[in-house]
Protein backbone atom coordinates (compact mmCIF):
# COMPACT_ATOMS: atom_id res chain seq x y z
CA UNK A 1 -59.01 145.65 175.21
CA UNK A 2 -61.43 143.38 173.56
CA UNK A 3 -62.25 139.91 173.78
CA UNK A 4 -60.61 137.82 170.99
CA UNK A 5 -61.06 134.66 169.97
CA UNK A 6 -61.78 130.78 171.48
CA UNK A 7 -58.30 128.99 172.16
CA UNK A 8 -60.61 126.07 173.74
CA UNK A 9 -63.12 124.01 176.37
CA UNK A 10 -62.12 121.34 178.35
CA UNK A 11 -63.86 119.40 180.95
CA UNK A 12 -62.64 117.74 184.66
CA UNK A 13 -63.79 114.86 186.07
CA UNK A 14 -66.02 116.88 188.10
CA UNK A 15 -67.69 117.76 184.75
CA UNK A 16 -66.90 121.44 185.33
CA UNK A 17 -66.09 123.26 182.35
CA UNK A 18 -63.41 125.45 181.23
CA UNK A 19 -63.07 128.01 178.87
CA UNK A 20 -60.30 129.41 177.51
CA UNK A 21 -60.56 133.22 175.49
CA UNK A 22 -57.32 135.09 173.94
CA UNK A 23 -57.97 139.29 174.44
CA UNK A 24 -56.43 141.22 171.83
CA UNK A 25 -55.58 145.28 172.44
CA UNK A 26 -57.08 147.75 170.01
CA UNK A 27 -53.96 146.86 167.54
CA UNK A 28 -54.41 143.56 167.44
CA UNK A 29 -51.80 142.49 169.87
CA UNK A 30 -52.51 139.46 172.21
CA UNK A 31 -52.66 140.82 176.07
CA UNK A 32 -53.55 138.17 177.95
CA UNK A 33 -55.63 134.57 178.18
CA UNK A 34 -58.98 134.67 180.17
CA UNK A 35 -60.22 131.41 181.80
CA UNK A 36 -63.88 130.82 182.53
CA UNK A 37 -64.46 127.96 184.95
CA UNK A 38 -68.11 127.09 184.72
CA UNK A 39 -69.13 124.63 187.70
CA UNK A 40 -71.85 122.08 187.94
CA UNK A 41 -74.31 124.19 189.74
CA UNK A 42 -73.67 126.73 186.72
CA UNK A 43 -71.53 128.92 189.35
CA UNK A 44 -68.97 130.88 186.77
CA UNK A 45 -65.50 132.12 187.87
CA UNK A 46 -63.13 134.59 185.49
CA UNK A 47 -59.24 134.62 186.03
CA UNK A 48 -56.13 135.43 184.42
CA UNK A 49 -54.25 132.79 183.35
CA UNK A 50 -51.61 134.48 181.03
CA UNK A 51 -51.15 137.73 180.78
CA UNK A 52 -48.19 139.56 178.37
């Protein structure tokens, strides 16, 4: 798998960012959607939000 491209950033009200990333497969397929929750003390958490 390998990491594909931005689908976007948002921000809460707790100005705590998220990130969203689309991974492709080796063919080109999408697999799954990879969130990146950056908090205000710079703390960063990775999940699986969608995943085919």
């Amino acid at each position: 798998m390998r990491l594909g491209q931005l689908r976007s950033i948002t921000k809460d009200l707790d100005n705590r960012l998220f990130v969203y990333l689309s991974n492709y497969d080796e063919t080109g397929e999408h697999v799954q959607v990879l969130e990146v929750d950056i908090a205000t003390d710079n703390a960063l958490f990775l999940r699986v939000v969608d995943e085919d």
